[in-house]
Every structure is written in structure tokens, then in C-alpha cells.
C-alpha atoms as a PDB file:
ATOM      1  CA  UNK A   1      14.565 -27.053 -15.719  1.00  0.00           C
ATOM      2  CA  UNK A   2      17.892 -24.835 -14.936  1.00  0.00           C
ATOM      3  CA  UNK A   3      19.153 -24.207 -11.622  1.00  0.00           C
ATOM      4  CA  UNK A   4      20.440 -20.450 -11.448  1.00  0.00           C
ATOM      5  CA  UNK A   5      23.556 -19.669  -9.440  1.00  0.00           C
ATOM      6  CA  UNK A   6      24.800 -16.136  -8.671  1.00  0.00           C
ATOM      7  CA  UNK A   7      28.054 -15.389  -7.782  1.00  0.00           C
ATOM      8  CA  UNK A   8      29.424 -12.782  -6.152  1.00  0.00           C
ATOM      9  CA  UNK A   9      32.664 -11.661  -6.851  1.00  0.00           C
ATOM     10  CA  UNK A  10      35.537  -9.799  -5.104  1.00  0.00           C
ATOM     11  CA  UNK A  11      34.548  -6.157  -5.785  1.00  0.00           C
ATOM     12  CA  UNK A  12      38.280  -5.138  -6.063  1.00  0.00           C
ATOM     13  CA  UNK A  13      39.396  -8.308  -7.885  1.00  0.00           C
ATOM     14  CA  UNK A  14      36.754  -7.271 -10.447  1.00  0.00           C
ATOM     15  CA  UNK A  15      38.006  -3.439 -10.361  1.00  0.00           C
ATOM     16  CA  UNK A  16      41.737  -4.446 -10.780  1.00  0.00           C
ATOM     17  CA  UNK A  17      40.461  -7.319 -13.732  1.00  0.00           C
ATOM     18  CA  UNK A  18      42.312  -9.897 -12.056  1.00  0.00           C
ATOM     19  CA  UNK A  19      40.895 -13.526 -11.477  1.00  0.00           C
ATOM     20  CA  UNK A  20      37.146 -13.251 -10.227  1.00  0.00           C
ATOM     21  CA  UNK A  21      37.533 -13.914  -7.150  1.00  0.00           C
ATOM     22  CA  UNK A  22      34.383 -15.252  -5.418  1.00  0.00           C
ATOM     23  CA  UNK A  23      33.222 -12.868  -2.179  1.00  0.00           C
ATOM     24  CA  UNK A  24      34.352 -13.923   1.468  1.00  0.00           C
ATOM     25  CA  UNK A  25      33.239 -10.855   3.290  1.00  0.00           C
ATOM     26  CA  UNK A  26      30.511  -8.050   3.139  1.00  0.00           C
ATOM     27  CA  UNK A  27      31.436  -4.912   4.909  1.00  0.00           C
ATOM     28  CA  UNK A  28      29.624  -1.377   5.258  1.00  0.00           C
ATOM     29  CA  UNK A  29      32.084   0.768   3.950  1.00  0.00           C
ATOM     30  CA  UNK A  30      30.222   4.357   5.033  1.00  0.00           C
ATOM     31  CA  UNK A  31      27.656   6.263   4.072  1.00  0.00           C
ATOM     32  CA  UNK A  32      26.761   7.496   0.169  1.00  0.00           C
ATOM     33  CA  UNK A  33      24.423   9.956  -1.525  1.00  0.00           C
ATOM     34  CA  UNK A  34      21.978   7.865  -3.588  1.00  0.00           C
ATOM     35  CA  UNK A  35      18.712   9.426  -5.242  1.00  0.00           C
ATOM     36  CA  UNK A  36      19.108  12.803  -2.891  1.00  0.00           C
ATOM     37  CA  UNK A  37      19.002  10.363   0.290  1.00  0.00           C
ATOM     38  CA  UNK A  38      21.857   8.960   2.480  1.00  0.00           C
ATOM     39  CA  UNK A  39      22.441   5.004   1.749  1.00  0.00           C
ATOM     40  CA  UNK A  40      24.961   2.977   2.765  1.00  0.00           C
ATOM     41  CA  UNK A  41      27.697   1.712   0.511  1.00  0.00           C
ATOM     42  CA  UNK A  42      28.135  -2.220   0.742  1.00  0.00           C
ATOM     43  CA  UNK A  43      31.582  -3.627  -0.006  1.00  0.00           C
ATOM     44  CA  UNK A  44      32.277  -7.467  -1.074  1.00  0.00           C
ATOM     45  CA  UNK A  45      35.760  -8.147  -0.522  1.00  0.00           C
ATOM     46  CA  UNK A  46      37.877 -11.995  -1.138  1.00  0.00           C
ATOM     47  CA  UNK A  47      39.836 -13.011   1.962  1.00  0.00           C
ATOM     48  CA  UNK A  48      43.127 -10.966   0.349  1.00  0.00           C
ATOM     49  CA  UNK A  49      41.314  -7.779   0.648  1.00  0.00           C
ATOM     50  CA  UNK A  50      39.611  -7.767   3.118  1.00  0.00           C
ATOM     51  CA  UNK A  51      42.388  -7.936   5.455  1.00  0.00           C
ATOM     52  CA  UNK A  52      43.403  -4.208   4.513  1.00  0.00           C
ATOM     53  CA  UNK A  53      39.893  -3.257   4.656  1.00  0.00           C
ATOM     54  CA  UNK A  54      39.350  -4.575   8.225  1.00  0.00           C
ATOM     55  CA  UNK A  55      42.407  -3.004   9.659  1.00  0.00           C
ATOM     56  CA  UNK A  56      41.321   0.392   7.886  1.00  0.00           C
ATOM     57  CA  UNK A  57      37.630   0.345   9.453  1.00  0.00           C
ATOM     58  CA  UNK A  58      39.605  -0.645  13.174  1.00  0.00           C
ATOM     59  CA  UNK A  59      41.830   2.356  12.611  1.00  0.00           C
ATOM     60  CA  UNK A  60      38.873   4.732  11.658  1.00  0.00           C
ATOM     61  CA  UNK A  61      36.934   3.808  14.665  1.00  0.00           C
ATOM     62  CA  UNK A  62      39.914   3.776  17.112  1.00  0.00           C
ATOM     63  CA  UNK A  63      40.243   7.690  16.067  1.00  0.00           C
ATOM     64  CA  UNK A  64      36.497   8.402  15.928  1.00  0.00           C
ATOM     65  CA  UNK A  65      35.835   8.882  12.039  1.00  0.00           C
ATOM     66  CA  UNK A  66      33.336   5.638  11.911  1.00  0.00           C
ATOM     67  CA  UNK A  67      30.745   7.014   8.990  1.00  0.00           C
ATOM     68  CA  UNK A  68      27.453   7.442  10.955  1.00  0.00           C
ATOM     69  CA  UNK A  69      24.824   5.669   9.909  1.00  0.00           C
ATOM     70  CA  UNK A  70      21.362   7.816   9.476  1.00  0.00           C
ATOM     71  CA  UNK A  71      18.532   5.890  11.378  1.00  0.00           C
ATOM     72  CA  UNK A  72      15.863   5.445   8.863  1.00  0.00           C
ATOM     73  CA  UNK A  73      12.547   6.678  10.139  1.00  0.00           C
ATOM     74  CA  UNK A  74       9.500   4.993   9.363  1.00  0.00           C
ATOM     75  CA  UNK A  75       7.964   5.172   5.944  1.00  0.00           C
ATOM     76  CA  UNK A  76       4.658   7.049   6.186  1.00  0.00           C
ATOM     77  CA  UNK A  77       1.653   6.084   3.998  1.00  0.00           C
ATOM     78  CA  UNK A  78       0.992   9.528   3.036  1.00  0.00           C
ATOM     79  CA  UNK A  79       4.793   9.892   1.494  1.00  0.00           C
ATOM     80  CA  UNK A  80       5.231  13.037   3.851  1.00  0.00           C
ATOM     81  CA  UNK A  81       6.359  12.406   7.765  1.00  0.00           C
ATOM     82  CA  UNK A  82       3.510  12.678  10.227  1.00  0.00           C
ATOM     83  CA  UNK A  83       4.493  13.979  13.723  1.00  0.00           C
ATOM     84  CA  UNK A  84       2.141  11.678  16.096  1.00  0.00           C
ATOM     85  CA  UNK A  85      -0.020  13.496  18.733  1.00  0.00           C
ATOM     86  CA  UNK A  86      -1.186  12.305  22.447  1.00  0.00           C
ATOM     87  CA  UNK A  87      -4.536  12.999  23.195  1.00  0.00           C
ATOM     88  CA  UNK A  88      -4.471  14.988  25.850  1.00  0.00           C
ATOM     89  CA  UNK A  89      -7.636  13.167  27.567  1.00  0.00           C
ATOM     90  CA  UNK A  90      -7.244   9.818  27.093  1.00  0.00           C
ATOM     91  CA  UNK A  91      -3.701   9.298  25.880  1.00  0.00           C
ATOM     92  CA  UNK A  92      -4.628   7.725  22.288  1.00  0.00           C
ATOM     93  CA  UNK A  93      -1.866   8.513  19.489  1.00  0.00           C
ATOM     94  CA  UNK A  94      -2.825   9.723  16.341  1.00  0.00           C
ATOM     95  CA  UNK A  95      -1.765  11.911  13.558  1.00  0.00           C
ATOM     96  CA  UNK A  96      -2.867  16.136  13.953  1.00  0.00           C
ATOM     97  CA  UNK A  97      -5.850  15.991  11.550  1.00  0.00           C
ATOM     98  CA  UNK A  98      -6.893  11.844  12.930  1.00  0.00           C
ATOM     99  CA  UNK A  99      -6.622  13.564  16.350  1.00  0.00           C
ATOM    100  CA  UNK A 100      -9.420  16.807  15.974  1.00  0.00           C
ATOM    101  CA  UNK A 101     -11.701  13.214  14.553  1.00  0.00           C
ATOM    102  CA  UNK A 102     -10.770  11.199  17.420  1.00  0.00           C
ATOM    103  CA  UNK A 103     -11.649  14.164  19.632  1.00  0.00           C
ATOM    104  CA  UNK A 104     -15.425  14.755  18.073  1.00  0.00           C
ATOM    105  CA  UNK A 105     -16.250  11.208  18.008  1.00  0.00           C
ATOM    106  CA  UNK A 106     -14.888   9.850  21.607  1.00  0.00           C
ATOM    107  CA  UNK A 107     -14.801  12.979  23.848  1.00  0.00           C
ATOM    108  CA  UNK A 108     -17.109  15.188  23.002  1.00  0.00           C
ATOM    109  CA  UNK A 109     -21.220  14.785  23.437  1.00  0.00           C
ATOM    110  CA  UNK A 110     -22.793  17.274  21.308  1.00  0.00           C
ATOM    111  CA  UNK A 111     -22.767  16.706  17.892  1.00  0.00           C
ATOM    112  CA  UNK A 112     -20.355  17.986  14.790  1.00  0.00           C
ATOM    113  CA  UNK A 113     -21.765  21.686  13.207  1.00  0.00           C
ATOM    114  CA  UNK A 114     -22.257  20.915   9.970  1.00  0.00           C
ATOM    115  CA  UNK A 115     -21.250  24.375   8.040  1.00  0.00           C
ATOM    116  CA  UNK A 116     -22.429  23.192   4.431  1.00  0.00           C
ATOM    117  CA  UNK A 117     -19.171  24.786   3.094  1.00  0.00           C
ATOM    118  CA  UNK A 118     -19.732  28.155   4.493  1.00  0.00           C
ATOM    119  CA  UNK A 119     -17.284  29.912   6.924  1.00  0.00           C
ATOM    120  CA  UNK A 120     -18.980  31.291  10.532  1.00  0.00           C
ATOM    121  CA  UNK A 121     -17.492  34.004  10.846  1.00  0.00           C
ATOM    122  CA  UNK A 122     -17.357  35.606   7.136  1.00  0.00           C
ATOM    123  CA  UNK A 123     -20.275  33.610   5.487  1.00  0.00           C
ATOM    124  CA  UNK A 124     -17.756  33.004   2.294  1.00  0.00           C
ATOM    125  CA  UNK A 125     -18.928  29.993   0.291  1.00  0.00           C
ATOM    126  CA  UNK A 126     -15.956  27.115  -0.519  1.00  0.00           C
ATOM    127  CA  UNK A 127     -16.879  24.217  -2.754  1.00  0.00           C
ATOM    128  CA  UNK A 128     -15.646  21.025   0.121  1.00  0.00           C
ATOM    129  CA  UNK A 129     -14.806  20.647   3.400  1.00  0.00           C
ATOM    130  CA  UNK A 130     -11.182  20.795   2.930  1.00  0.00           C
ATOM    131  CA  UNK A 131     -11.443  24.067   0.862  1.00  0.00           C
ATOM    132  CA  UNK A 132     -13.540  25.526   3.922  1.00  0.00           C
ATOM    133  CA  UNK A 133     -11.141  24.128   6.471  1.00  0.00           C
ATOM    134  CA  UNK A 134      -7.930  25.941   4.450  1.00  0.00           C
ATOM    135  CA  UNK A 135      -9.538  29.021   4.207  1.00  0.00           C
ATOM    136  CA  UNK A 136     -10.520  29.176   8.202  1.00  0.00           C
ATOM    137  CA  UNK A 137      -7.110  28.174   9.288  1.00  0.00           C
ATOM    138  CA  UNK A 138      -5.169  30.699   6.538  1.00  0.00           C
ATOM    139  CA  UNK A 139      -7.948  34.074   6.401  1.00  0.00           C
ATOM    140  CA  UNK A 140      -9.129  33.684  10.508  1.00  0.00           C
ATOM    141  CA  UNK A 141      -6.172  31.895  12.041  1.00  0.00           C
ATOM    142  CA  UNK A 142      -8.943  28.818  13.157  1.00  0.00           C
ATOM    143  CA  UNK A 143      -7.875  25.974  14.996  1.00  0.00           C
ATOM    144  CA  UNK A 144      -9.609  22.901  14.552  1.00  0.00           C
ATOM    145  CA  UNK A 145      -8.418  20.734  17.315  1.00  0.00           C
ATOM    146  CA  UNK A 146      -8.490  23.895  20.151  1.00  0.00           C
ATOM    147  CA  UNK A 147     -11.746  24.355  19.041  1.00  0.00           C
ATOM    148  CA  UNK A 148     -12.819  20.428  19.492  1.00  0.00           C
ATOM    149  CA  UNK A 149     -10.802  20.250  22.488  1.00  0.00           C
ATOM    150  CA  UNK A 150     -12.723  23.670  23.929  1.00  0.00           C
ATOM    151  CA  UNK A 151     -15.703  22.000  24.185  1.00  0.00           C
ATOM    152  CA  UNK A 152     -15.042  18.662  26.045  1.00  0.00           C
ATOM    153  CA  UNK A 153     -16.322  18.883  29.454  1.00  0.00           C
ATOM    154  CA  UNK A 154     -13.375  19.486  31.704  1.00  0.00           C
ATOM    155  CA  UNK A 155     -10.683  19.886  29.776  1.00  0.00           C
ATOM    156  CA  UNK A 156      -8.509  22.673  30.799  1.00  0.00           C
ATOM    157  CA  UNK A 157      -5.684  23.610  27.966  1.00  0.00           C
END
């Protein structure tokens, strides 16, 4: 069996084609646009570059031009950001649409309506519950968690 070993070499060593020179320091050099999203740019320097390097990143920071570095936020499952909500009765966290379910099932005591895929208030037959839900919130302006939140004993918006 082989044993692999990877080497890292000097990144401007390898630029400049001198001698590979294996890697003595790993810096941050700032901030670069990679696949349309801020990454930063690693730098492996040998012990003869680096030394221009670190005095260049002291300098930068001494007059305030430090690259910032974008906090990452959290990946969501979903692929799109989710703003968290705070139930306003019992404090629970939980994303807009988890929240009007989280309302129904531990705050309120009557039971769901269930509409069959036809609107209240025009009678207009959608195939699914998400095809009903759209069309209440875009044609009548309908809220889903006001209206869950309307009917828990109590609770004054």
C-alpha cells in the first residue's frame, strides 16, 4: 500500500517558477468574488515571503483598509433565507408559514376549517391547498397567521 503526501508549496515561489518552496504560512489575503458570492482568498507563502506580506496586512490595518470579511449566515434547508418568527403567545421560534401551524395546533381550541379547495369569500375552486392559499393572499389580501392568531382566546394584536 502507498502512503500519499501533499505538499504545499510557496504560492509565489510557484508564480515566479523558482525552487518549490514548501508553505510556512497561510494568510487571508481579502475578500474575492467566487460563483456570484464573496469568498475569501487564502494565501500560502515560504518564510521569504511572507515577511513582505505580513508587514503589508499590518500597514493596511494600521490605516483602516483591512478587507471585511462577510459573516456567513446560516445555510437554510429550503435554499432561500427564512426570517424566524416569535410567537407572540408563548415565545416559540419558527419560520412564517411553521408559525400560522404552530398557532392552530398549540393555541387555538376549535378546530382547522377545512375549505376543500374552495375560497370563502368568492367560492372559486383551486386544485390544493397551496393553490387556494396563493390565491387568498394575492386576489383578497388574506392573512393566514392574523387570521389564526384572531381567534386565540385573549390575544390582543
Amino acid at each position: 500500500m502507498r502512503e500519499l503526501v501533499l505538499n504545499k508549496w510557496c504560492d509565489t515561489c510557484y508564480l515566479e517558477e523558482e525552487a518549490k518552496v514548501p508553505v510556512a504560512f497561510t494568510f487571508t489575503a481579502g475578500v474575492v468574488l467566487s460563483e456570484n458570492r464573496p469568498e475569501l482568498k487564502v494565501v500560502e507563502l515560504c518564510e521569504r515571503h511572507s515577511k513582505p506580506f505580513t508587514d503589508l496586512q499590518a500597514l493596511l490595518a494600521k490605516i483602516g483598509q483591512t478587507p471585511d470579511v462577510p459573516a456567513k449566515a446560516p445555510a437554510q434547508p429550503s435554499g432561500y433565507p427564512q426570517r424566524l418568527m416569535v410567537c407572540p403567545i408563548c415565545r416559540a421560534e419558527y419560520a412564517r408559514n411553521g408559525m400560522v401551524s404552530h398557532v392552530w395546533r398549540a393555541h387555538r381550541t376549535d378546530k382547522r376549517p377545512d375549505l376543500n379547495g374552495r375560497c370563502p369569500t368568492c367560492r372559486e375552486q383551486q386544485d390544493n391547498g397551496a393553490g387556494l392559499a396563493a390565491h387568498r393572499r394575492i386576489t383578497h389580501g388574506y392573512d393566514a397567521l392574523q387570521d389564526a392568531l384572531s381567534g386565540v382566546k385573549g390575544y390582543q394584536p
